[in-house]
N, C-alpha and C. Protein backbone atom coordinates (compact mmCIF):
# COMPACT_ATOMS: atom_id res chain seq x y z
N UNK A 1 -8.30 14.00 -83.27
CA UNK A 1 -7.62 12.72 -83.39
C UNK A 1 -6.67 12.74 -84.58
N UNK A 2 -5.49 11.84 -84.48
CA UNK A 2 -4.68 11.76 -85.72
C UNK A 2 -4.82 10.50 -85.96
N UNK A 3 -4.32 10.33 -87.61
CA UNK A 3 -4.22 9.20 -87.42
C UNK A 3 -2.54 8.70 -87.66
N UNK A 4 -2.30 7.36 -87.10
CA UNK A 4 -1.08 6.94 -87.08
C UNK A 4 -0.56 5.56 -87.65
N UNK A 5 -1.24 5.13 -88.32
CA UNK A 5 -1.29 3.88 -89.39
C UNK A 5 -2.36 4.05 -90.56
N UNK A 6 -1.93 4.24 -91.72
CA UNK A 6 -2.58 3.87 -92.59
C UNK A 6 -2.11 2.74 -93.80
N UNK A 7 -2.75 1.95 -93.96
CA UNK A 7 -2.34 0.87 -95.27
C UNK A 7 -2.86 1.47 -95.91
N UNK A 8 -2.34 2.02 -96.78
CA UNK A 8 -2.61 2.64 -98.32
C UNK A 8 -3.07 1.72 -99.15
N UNK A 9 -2.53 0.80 -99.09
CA UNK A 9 -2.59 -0.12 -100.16
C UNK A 9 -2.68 -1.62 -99.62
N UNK A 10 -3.91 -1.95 -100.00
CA UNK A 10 -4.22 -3.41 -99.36
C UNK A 10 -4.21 -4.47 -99.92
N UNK A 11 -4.10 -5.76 -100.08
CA UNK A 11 -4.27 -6.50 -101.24
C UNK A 11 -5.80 -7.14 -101.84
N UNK A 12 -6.52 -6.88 -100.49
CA UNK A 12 -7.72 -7.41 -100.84
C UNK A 12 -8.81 -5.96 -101.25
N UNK A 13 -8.05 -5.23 -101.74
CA UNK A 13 -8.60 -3.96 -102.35
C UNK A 13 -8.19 -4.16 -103.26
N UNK A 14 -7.40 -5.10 -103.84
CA UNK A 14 -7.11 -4.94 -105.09
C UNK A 14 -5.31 -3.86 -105.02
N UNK A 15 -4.89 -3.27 -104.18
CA UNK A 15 -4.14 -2.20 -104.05
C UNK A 15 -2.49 -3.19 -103.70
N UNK A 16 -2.13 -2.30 -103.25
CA UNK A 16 -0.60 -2.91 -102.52
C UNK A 16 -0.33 -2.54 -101.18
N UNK A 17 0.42 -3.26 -100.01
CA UNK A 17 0.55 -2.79 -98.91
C UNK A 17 1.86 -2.07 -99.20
N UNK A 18 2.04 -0.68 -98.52
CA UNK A 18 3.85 -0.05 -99.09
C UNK A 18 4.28 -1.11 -98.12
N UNK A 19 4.40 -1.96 -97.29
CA UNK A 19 5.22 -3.16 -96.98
C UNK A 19 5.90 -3.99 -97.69
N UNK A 20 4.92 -3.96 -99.31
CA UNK A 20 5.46 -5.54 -99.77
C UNK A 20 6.19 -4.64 -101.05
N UNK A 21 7.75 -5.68 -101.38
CA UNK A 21 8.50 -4.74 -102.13
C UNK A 21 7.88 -5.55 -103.58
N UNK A 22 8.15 -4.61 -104.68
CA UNK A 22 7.33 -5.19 -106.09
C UNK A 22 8.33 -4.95 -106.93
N UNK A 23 8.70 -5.99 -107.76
CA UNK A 23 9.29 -5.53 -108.94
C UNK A 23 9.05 -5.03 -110.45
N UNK A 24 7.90 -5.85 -110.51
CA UNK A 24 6.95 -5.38 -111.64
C UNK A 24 6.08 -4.05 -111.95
N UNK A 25 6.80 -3.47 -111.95
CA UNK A 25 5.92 -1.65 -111.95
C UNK A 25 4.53 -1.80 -112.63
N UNK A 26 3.97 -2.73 -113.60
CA UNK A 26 3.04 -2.54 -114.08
C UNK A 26 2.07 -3.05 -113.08
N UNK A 27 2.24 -3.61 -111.98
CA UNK A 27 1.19 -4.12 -111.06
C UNK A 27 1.19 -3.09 -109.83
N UNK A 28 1.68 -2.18 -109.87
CA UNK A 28 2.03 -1.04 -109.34
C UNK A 28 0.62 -0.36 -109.33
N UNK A 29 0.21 -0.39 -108.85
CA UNK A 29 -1.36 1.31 -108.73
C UNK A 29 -1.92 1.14 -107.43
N UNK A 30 -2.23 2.31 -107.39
CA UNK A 30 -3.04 2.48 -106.13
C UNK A 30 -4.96 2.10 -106.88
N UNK A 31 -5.52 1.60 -105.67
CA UNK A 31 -7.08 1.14 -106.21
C UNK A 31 -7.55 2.55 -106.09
N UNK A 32 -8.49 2.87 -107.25
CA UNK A 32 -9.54 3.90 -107.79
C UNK A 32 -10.08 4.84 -106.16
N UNK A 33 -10.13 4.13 -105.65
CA UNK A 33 -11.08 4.58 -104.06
C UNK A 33 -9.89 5.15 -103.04
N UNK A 34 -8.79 4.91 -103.08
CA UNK A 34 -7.72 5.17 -102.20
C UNK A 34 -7.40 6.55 -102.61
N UNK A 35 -6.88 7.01 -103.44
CA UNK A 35 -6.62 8.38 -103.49
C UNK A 35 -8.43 9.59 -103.53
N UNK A 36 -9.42 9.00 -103.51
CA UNK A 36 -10.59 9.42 -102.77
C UNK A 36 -10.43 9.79 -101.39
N UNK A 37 -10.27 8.61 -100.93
CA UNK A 37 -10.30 8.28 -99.04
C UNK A 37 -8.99 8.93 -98.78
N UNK A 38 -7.86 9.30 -99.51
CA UNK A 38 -7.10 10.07 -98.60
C UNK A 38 -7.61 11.39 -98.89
N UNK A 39 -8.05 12.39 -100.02
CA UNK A 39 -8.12 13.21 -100.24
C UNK A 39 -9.23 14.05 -99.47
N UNK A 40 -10.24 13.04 -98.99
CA UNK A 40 -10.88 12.92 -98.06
C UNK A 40 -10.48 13.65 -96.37
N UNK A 41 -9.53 12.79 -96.08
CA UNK A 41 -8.90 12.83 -94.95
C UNK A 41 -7.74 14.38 -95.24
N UNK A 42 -7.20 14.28 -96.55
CA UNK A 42 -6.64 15.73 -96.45
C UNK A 42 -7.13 16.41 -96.15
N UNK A 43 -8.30 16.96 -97.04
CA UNK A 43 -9.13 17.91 -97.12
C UNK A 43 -9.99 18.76 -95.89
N UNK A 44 -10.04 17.37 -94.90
CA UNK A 44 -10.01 17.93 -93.36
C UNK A 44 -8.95 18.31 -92.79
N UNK A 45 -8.12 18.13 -93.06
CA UNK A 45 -6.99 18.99 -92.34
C UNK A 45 -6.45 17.80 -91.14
N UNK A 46 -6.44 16.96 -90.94
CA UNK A 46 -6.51 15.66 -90.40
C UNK A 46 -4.73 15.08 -90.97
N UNK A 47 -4.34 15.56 -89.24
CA UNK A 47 -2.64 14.79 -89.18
C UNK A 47 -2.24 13.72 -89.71
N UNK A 48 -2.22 12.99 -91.05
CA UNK A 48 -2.25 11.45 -91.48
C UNK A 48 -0.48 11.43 -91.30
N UNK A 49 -0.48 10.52 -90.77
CA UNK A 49 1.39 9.74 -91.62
C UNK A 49 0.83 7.67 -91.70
N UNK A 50 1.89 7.70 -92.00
CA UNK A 50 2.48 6.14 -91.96
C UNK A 50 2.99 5.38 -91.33
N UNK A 51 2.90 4.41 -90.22
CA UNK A 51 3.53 3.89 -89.53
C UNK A 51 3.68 2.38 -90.36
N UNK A 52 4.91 1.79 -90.49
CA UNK A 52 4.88 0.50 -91.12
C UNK A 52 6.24 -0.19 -90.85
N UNK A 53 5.91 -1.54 -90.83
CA UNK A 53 7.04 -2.13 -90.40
C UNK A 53 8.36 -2.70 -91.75
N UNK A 54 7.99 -2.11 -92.92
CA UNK A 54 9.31 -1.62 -93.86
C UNK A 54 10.73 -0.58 -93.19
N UNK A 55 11.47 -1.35 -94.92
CA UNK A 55 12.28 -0.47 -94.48
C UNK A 55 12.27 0.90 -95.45
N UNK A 56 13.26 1.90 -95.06
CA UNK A 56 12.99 2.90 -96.11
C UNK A 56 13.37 2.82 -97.56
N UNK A 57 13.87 1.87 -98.39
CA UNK A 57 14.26 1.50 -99.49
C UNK A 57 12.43 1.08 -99.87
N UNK A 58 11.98 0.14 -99.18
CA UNK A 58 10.41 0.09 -99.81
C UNK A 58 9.80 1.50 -99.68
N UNK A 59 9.64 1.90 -98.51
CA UNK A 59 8.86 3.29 -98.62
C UNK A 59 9.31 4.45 -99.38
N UNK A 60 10.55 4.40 -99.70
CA UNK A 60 11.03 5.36 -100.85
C UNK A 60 10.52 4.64 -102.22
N UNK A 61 10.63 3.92 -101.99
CA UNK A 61 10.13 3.09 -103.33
C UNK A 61 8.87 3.59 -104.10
N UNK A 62 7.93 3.35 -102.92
CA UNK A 62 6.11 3.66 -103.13
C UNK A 62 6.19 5.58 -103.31
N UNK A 63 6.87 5.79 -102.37
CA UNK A 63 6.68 7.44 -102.40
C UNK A 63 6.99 8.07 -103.41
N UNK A 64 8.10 7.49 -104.29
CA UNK A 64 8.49 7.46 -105.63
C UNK A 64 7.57 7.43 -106.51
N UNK A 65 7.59 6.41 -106.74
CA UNK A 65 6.30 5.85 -107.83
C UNK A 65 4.82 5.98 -107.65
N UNK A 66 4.28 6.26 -106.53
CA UNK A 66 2.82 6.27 -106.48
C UNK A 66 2.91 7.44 -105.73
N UNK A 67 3.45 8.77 -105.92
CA UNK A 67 3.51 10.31 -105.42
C UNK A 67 2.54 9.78 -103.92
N UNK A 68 3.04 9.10 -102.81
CA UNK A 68 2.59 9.38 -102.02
C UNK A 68 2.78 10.85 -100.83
N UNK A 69 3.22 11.33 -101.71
CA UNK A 69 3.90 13.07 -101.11
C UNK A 69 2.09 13.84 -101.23
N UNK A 70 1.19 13.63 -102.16
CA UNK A 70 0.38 14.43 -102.07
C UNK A 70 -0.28 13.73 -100.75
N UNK A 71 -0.35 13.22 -100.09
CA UNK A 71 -1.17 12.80 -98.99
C UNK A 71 -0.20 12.51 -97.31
N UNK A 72 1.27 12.17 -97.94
CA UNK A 72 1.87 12.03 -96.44
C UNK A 72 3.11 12.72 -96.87
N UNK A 73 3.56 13.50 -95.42
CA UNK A 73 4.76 13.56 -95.23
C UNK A 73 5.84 12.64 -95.04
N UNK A 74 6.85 12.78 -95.89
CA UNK A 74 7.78 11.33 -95.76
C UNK A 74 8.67 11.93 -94.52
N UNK A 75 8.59 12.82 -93.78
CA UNK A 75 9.93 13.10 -92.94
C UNK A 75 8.71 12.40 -91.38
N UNK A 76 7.98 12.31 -91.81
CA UNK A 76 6.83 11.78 -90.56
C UNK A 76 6.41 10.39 -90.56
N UNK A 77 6.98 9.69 -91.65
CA UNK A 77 6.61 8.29 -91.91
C UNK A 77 7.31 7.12 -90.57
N UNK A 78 6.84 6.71 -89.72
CA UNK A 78 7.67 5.61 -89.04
C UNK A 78 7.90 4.27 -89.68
N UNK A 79 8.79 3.65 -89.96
CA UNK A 79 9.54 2.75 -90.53
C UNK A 79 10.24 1.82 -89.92
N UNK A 80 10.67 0.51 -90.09
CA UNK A 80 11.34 -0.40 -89.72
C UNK A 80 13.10 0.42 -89.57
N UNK A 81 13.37 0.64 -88.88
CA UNK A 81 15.05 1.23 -88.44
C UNK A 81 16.04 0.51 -87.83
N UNK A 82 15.17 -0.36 -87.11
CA UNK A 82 16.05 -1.32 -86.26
C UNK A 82 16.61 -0.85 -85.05
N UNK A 83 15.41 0.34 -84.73
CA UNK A 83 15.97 1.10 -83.21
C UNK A 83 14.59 0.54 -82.09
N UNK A 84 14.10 0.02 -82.45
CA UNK A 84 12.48 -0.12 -81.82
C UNK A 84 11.70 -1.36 -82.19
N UNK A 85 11.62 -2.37 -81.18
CA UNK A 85 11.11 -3.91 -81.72
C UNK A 85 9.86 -3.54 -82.57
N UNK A 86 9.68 -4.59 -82.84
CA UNK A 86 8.56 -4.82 -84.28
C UNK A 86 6.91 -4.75 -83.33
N UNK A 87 6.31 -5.61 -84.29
CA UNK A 87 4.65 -5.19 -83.99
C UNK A 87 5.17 -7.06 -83.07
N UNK A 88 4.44 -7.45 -82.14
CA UNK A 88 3.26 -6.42 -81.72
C UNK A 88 3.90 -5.43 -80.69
N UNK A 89 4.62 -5.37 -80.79
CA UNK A 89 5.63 -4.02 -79.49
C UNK A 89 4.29 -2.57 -79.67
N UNK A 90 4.13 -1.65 -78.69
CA UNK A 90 3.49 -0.85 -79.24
C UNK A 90 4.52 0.54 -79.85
N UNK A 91 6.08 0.07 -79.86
CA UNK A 91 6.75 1.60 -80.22
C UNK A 91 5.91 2.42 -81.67
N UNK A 92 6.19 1.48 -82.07
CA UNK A 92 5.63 1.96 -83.62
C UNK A 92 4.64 2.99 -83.93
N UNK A 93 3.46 2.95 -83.02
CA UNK A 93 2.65 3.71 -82.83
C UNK A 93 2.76 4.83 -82.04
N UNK A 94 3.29 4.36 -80.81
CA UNK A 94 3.92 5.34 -79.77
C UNK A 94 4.43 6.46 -80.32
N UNK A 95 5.79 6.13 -81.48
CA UNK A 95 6.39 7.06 -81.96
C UNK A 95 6.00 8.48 -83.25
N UNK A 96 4.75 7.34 -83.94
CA UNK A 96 4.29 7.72 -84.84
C UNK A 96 3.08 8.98 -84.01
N UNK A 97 2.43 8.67 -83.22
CA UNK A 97 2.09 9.62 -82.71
C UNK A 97 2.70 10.68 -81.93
N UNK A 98 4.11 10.83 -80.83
CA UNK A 98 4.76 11.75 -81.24
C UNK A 98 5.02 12.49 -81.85
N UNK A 99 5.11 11.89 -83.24
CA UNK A 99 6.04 12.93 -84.56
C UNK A 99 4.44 13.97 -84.90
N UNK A 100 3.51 13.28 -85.03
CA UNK A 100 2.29 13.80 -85.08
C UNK A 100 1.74 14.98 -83.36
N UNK A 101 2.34 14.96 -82.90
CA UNK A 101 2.40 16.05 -81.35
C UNK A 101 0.68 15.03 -80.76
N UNK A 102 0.66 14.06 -81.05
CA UNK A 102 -0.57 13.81 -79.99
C UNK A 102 -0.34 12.46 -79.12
N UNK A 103 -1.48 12.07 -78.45
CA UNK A 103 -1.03 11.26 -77.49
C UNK A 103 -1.93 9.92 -78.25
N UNK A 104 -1.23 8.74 -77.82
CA UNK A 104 -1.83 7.84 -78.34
C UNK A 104 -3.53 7.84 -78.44
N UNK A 105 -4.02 7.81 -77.17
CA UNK A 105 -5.17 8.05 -76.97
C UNK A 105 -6.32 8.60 -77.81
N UNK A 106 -5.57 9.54 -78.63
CA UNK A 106 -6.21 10.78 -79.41
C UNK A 106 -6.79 9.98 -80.96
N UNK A 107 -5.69 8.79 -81.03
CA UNK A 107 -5.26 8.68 -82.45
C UNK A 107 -6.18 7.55 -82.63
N UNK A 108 -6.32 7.79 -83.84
CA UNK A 108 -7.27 6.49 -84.89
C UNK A 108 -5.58 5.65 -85.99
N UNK A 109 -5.93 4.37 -85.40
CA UNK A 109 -5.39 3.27 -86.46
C UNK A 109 -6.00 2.67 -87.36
N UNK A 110 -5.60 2.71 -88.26
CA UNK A 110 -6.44 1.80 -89.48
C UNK A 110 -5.55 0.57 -89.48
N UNK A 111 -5.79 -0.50 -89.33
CA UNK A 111 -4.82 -1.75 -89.30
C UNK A 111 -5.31 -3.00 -89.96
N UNK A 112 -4.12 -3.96 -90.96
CA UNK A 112 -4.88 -4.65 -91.65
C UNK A 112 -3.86 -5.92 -91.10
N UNK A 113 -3.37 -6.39 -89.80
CA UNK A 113 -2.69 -7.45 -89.48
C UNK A 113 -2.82 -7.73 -88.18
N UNK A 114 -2.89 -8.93 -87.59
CA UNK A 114 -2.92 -8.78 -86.07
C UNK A 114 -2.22 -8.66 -85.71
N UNK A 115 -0.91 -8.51 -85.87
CA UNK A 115 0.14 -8.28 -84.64
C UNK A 115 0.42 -6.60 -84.72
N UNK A 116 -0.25 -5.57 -85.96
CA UNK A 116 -0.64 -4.39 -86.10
C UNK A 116 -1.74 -4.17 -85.04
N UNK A 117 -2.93 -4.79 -84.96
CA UNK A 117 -4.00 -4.50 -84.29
C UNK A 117 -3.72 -4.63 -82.64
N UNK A 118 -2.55 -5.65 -82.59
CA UNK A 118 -2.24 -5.85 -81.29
C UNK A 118 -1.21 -4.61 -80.78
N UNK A 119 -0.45 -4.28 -81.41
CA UNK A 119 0.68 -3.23 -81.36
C UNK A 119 -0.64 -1.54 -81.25
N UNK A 120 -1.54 -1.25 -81.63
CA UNK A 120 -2.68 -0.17 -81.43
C UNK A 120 -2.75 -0.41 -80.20
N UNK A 121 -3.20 -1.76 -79.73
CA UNK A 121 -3.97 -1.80 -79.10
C UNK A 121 -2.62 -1.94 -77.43
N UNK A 122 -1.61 -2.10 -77.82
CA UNK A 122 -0.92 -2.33 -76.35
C UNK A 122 -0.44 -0.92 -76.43
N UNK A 123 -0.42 -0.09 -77.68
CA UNK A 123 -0.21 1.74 -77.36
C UNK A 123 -1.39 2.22 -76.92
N UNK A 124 -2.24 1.87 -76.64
CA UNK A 124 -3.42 2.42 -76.03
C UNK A 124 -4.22 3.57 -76.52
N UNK A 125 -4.02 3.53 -78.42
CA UNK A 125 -4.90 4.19 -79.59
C UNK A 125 -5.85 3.96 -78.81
N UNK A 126 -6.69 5.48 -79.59
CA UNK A 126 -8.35 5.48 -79.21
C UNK A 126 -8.97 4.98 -80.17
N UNK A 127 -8.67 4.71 -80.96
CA UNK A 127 -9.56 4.40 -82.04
C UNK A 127 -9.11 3.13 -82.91
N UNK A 128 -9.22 1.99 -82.93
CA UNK A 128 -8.53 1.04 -83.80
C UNK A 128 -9.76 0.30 -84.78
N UNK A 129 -8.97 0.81 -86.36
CA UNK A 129 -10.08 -0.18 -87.39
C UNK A 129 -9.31 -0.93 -87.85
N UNK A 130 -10.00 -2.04 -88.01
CA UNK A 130 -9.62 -3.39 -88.83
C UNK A 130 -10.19 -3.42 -90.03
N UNK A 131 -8.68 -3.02 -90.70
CA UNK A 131 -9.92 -3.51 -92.67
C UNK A 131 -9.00 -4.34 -93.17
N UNK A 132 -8.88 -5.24 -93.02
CA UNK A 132 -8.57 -6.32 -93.23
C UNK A 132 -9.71 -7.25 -93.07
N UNK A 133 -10.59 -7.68 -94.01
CA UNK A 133 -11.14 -8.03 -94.21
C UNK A 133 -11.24 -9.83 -93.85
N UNK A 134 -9.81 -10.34 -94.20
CA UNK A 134 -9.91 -12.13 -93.55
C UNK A 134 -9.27 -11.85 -92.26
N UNK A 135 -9.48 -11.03 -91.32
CA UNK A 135 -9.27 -10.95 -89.93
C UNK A 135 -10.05 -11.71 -89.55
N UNK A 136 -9.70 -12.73 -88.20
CA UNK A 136 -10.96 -13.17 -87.45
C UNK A 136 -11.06 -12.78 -85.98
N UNK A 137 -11.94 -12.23 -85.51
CA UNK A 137 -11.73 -11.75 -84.21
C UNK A 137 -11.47 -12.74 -83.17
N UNK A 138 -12.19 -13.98 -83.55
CA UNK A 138 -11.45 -15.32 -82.54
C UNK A 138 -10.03 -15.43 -82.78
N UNK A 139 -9.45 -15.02 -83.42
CA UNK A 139 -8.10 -15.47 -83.44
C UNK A 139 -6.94 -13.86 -82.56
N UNK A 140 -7.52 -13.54 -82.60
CA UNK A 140 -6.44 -11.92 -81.78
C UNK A 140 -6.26 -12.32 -80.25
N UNK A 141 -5.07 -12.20 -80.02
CA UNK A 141 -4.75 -12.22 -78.23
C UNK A 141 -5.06 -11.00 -77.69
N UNK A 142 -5.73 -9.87 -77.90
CA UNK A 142 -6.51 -8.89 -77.24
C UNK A 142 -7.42 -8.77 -77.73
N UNK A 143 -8.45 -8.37 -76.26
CA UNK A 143 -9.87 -7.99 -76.61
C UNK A 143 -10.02 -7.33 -77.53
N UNK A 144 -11.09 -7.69 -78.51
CA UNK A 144 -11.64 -6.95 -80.11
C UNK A 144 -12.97 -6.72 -79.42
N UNK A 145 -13.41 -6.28 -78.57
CA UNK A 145 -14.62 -4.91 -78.17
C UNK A 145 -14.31 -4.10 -78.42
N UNK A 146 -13.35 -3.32 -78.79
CA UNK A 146 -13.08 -1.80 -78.84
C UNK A 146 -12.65 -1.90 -80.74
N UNK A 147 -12.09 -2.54 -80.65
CA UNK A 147 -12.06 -2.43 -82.83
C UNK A 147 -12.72 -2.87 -83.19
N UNK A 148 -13.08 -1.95 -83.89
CA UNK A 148 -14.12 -1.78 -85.24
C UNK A 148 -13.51 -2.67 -86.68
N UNK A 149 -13.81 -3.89 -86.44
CA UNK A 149 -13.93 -4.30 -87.92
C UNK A 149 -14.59 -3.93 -89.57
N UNK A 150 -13.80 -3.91 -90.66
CA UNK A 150 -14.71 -3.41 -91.64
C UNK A 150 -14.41 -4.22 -92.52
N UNK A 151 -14.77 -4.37 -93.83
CA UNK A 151 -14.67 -5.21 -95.18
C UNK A 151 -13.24 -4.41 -96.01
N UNK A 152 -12.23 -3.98 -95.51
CA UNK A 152 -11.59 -3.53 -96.46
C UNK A 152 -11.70 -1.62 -96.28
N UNK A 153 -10.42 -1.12 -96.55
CA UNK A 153 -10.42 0.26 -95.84
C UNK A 153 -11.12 1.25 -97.04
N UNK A 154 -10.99 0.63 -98.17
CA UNK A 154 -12.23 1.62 -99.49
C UNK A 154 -13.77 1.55 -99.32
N UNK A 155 -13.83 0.26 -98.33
CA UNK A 155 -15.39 -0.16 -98.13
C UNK A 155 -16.16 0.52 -96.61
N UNK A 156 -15.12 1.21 -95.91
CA UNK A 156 -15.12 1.79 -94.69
C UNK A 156 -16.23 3.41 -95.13
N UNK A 157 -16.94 3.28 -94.14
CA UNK A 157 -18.08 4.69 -93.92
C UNK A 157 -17.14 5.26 -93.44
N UNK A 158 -16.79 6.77 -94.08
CA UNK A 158 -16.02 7.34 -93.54
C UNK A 158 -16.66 8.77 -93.07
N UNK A 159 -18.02 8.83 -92.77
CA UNK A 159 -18.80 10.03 -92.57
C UNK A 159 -17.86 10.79 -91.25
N UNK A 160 -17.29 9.43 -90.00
CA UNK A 160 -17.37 10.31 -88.63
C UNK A 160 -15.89 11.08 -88.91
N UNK A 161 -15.20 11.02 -90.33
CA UNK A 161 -14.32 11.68 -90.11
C UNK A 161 -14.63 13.52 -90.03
N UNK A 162 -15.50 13.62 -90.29
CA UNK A 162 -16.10 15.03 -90.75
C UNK A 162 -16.48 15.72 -89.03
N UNK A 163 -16.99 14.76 -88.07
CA UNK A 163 -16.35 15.34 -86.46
C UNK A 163 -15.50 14.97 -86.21
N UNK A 164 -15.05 14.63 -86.08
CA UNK A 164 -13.45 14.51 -86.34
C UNK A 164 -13.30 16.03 -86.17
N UNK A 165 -12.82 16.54 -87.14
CA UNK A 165 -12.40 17.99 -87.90
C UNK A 165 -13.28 18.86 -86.31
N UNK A 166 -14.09 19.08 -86.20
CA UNK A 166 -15.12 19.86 -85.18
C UNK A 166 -13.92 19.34 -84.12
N UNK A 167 -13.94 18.05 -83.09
CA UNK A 167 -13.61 17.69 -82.31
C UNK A 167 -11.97 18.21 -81.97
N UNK A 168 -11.58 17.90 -83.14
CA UNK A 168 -9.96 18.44 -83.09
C UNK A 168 -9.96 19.69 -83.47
N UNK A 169 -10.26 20.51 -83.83
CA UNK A 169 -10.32 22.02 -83.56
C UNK A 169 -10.52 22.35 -82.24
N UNK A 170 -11.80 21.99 -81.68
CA UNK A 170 -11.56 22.42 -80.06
C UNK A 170 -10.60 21.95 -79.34
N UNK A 171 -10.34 20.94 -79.41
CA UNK A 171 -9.46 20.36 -78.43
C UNK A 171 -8.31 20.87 -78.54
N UNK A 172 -7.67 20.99 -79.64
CA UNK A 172 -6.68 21.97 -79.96
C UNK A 172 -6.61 23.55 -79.68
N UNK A 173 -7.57 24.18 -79.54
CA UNK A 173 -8.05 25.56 -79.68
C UNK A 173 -8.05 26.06 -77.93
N UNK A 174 -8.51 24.97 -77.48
CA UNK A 174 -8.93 24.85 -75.73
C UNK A 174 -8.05 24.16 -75.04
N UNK A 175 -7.23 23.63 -75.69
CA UNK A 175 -6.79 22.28 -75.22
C UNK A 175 -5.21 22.41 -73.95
């Protein structure tokens, strides 16, 4: 599986979404647990990019200042371009898994907005988490049986990424 959305930076982690533009550099950091949980996900060998509905002036921004180069490729990041409607459209994902060579299906979203969770979920991701924590599942216009809600993406068990790694080796290897 890849994954094809990650919020790096959340607000109810204490962190930043690379969505929201900041002027104040000193409020600038990534939370203590985030460069864990990606290093995490590096360390398996695990396809990460960025899908987000910025433009590239913010995401150059963050990639700048918070070296998000040790964890994502910026030539793989999907971004607001103005070639492909917004969330809840599912391009965003669609594309982001492309650039990543897999099929939606394959891919795990981490998503902290509903019209994000809705946009996973009309690309037909296999895997959709909600850490967004003031999500309410009564409130989403698609079925929430299949996403996994959590308290926030630093507060997320991240054991099953470790098959993960097993799973995508074969499938790749056999595939």
């Amino acid at each position: 599986m890849a994954f094809c959305k990650l919020t790096v930076f959340n607000k109810y982690d204490k962190g930043l979404n690379v969505g929201q533009p900041h002027s104040n550099m000193q409020k600038i950091k990534q939370t203590n647990n985030y460069p864990k949980r990606l290093n995490s996900i590096k360390e398996l060998s695990l396809p990460l990019t960025i899908a987000t509905g910025s433009y590239a002036t913010n995401v150059d921004f963050y990639f700048e200042h918070l070296k998000l180069n040790k964890w994502f490729e910026r030539s793989l990041v999907v971004l607001n371009d103005g070639t492909y409607p917004g969330k809840p459209a599912p391009n965003i994902f669609k594309i982001a898994a492309q650039k990543l060579s897999f099929q939606t299906s394959e891919c795990i979203v981490f998503e902290d907005s509903y019209s994000g969770n809705e946009a996973a979920h009309n690309a037909g991701i296999g895997k959709i988490i909600a850490v967004e924590p003031k999500l309410n599942a009564n409130k989403f216009s698609i079925p929430t049986k299949d996403i996994e809600f959590c308290n926030g993406f630093t507060k997320l068990d991240m054991s099953f990424l470790s098959g993960l790694k097993l799973v995508l080796s074969h499938v790749r290897d056999f595939g």
